[in-house]
PDB file of N, CA and C in Angstrom:
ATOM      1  N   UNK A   1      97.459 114.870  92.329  1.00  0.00           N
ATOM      2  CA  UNK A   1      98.271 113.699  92.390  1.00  0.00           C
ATOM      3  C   UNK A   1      98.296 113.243  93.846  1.00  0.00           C
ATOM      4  N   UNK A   2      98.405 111.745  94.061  1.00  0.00           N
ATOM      5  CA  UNK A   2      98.288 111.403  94.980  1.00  0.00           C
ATOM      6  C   UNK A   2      99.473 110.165  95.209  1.00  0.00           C
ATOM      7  N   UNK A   3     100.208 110.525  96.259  1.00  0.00           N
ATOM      8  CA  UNK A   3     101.584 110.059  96.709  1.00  0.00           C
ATOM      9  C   UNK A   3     101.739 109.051  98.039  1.00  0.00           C
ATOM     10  N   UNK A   4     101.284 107.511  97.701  1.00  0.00           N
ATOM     11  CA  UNK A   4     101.697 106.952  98.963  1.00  0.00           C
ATOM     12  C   UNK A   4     102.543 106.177  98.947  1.00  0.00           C
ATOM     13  N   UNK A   5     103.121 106.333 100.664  1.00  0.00           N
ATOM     14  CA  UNK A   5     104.985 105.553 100.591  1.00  0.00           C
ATOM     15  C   UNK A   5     104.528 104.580 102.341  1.00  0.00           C
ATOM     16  N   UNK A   6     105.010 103.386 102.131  1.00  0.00           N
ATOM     17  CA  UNK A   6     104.528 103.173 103.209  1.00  0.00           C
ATOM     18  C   UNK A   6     105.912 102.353 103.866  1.00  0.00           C
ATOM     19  N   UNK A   7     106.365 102.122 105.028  1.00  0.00           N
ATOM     20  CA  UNK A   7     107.489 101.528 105.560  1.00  0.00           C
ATOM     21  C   UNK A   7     107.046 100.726 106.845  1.00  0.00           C
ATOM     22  N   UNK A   8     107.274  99.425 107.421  1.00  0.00           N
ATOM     23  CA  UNK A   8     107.107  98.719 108.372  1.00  0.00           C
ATOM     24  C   UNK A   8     106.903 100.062 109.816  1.00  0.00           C
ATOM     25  N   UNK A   9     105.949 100.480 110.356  1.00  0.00           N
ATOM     26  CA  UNK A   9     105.769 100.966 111.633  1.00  0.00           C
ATOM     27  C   UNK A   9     105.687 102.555 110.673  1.00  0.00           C
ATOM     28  N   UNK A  10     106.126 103.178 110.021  1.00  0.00           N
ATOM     29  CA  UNK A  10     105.670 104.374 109.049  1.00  0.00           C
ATOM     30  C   UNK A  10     106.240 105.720 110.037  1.00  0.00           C
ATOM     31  N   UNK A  11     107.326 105.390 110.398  1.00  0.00           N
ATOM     32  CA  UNK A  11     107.726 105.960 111.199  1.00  0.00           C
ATOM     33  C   UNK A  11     109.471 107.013 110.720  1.00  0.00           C
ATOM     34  N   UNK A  12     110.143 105.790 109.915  1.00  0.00           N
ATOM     35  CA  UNK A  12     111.310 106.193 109.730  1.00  0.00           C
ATOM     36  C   UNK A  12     111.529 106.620 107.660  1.00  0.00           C
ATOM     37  N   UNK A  13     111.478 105.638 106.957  1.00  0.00           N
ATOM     38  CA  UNK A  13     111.597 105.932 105.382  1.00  0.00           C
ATOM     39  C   UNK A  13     110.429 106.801 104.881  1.00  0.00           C
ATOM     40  N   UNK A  14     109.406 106.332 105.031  1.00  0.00           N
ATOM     41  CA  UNK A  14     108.458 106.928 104.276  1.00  0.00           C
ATOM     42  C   UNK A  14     108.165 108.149 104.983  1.00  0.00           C
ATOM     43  N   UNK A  15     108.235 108.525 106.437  1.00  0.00           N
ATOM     44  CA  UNK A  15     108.176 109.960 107.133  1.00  0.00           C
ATOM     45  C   UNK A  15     109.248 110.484 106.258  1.00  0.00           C
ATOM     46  N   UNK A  16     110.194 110.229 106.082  1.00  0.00           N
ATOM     47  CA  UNK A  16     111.504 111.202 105.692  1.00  0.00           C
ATOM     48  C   UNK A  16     111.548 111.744 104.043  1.00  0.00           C
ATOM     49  N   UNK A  17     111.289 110.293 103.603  1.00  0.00           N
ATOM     50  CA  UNK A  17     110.870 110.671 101.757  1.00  0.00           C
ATOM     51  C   UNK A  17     109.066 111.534 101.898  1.00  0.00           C
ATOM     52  N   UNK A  18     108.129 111.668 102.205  1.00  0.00           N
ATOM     53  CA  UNK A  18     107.301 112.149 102.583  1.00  0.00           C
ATOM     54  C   UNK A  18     107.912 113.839 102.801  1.00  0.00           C
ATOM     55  N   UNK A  19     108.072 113.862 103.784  1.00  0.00           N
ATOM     56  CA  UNK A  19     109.021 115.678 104.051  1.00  0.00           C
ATOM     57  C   UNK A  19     109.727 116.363 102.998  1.00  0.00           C
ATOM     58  N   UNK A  20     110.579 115.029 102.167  1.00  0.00           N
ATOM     59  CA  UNK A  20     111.497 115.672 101.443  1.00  0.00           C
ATOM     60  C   UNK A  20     110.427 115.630  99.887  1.00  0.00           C
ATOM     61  N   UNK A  21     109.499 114.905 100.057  1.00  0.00           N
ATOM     62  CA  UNK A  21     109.187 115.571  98.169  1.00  0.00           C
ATOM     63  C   UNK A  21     108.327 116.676  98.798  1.00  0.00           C
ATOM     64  N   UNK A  22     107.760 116.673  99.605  1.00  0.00           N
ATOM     65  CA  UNK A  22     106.503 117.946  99.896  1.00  0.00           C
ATOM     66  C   UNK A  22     107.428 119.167  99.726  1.00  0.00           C
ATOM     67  N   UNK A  23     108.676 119.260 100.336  1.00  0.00           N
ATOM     68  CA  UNK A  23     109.850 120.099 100.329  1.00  0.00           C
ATOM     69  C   UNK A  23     109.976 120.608  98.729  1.00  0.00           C
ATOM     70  N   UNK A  24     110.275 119.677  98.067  1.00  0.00           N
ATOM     71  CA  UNK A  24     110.742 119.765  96.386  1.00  0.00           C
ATOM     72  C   UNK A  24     109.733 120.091  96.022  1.00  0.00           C
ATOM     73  N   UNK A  25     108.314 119.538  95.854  1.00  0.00           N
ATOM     74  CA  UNK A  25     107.024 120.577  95.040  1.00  0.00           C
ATOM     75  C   UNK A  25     106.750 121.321  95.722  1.00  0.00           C
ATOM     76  N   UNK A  26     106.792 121.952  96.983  1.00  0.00           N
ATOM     77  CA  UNK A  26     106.352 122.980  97.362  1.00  0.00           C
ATOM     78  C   UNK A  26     105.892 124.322  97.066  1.00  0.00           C
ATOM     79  N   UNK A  27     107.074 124.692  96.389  1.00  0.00           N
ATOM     80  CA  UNK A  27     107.016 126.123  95.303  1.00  0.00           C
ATOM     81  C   UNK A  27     105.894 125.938  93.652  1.00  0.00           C
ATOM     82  N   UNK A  28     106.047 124.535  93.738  1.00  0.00           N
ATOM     83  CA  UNK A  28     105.009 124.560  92.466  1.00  0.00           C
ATOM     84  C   UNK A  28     103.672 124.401  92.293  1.00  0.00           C
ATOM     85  N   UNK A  29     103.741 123.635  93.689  1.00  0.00           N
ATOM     86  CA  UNK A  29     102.339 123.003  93.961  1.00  0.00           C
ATOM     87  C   UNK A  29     101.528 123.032  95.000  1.00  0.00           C
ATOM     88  N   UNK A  30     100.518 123.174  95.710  1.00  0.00           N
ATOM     89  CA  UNK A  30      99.928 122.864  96.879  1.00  0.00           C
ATOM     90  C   UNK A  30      99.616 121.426  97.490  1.00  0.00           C
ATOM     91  N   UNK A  31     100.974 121.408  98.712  1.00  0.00           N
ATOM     92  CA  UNK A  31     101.305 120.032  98.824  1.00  0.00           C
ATOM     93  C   UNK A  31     100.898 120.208 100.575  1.00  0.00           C
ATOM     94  N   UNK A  32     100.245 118.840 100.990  1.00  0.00           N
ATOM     95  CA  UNK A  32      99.652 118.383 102.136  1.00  0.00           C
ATOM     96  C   UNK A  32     100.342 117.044 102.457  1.00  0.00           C
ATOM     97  N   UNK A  33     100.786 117.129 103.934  1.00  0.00           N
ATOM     98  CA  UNK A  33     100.753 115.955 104.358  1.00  0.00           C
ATOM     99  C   UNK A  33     100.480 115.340 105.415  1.00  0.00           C
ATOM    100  N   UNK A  34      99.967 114.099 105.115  1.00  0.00           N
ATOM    101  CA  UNK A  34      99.214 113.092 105.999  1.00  0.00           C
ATOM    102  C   UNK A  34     100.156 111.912 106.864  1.00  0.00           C
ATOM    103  N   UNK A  35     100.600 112.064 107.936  1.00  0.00           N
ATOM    104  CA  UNK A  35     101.113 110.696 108.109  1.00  0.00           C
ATOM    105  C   UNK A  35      99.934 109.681 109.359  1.00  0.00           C
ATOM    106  N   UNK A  36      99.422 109.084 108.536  1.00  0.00           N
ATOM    107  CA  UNK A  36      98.440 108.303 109.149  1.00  0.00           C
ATOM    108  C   UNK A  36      98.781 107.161 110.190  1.00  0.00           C
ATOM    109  N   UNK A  37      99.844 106.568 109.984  1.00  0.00           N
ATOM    110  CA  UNK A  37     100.239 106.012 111.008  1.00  0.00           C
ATOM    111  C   UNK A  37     101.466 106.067 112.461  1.00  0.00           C
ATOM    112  N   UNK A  38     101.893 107.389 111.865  1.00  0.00           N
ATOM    113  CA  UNK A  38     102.703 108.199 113.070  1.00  0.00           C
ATOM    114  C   UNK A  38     102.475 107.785 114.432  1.00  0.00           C
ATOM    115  N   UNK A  39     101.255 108.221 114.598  1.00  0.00           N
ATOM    116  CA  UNK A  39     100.576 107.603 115.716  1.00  0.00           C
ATOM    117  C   UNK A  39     100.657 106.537 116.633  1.00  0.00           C
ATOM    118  N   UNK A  40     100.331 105.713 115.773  1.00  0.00           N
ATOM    119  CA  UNK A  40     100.310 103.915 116.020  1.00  0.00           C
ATOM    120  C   UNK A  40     101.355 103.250 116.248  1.00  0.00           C
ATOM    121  N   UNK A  41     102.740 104.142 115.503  1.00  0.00           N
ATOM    122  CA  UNK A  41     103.840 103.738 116.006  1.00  0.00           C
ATOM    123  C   UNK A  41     104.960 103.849 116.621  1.00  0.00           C
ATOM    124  N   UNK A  42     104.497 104.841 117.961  1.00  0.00           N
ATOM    125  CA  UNK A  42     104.707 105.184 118.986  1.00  0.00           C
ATOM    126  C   UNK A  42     104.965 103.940 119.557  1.00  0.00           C
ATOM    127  N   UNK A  43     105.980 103.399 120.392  1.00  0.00           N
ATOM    128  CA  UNK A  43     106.403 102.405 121.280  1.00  0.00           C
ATOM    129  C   UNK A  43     107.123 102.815 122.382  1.00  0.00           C
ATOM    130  N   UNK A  44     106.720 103.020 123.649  1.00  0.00           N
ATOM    131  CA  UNK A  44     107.361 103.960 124.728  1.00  0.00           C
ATOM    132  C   UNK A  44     108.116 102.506 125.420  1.00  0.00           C
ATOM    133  N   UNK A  45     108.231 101.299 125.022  1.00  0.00           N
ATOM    134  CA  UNK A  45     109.446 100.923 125.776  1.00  0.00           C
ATOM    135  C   UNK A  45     110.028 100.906 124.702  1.00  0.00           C
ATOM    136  N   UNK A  46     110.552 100.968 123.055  1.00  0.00           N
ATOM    137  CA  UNK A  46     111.755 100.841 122.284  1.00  0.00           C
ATOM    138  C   UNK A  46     112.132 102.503 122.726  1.00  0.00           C
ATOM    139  N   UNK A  47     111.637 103.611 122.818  1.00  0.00           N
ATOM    140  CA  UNK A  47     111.782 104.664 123.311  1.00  0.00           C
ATOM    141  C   UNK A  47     113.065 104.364 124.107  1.00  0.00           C
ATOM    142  N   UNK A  48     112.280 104.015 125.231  1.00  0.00           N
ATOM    143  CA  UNK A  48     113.144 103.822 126.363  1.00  0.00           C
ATOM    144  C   UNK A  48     114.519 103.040 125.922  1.00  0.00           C
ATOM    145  N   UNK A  49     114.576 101.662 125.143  1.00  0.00           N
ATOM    146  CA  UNK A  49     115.827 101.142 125.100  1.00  0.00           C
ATOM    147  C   UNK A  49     116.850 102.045 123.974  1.00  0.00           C
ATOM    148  N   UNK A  50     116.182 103.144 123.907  1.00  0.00           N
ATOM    149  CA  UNK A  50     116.975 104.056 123.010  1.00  0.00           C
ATOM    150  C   UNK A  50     118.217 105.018 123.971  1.00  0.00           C
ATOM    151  N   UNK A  51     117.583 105.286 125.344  1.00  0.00           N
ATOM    152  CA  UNK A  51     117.882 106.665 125.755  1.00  0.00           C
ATOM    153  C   UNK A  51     119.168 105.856 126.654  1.00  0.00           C
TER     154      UNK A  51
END
């Protein structure tokens, strides 16, 4: 089965629902995950207007 969740910048909803089903099938299934755009949505000045 194949599970995609995608959210504007793929950073905040779909990272979090992503963690949490791999979490829930874990014990049943052999579960992998990919976050393909993690990466890309890195922004080191919203970073900054965070801190």
């Amino acid at each position: 089965m194949v599970i995609a969740i995608g959210c504007t910048g793929g950073k905040h909803r779909s990272v979090a629902l992503t963690e949490y089903i791999a979490e829930y099938y874990k014990a049943e299934a052999n579960t992998k995950i990919y976050h393909r755009d993690i990466e890309k949505g890195k922004n080191k000045n919203y970073d900054k207007k965070l801190t």
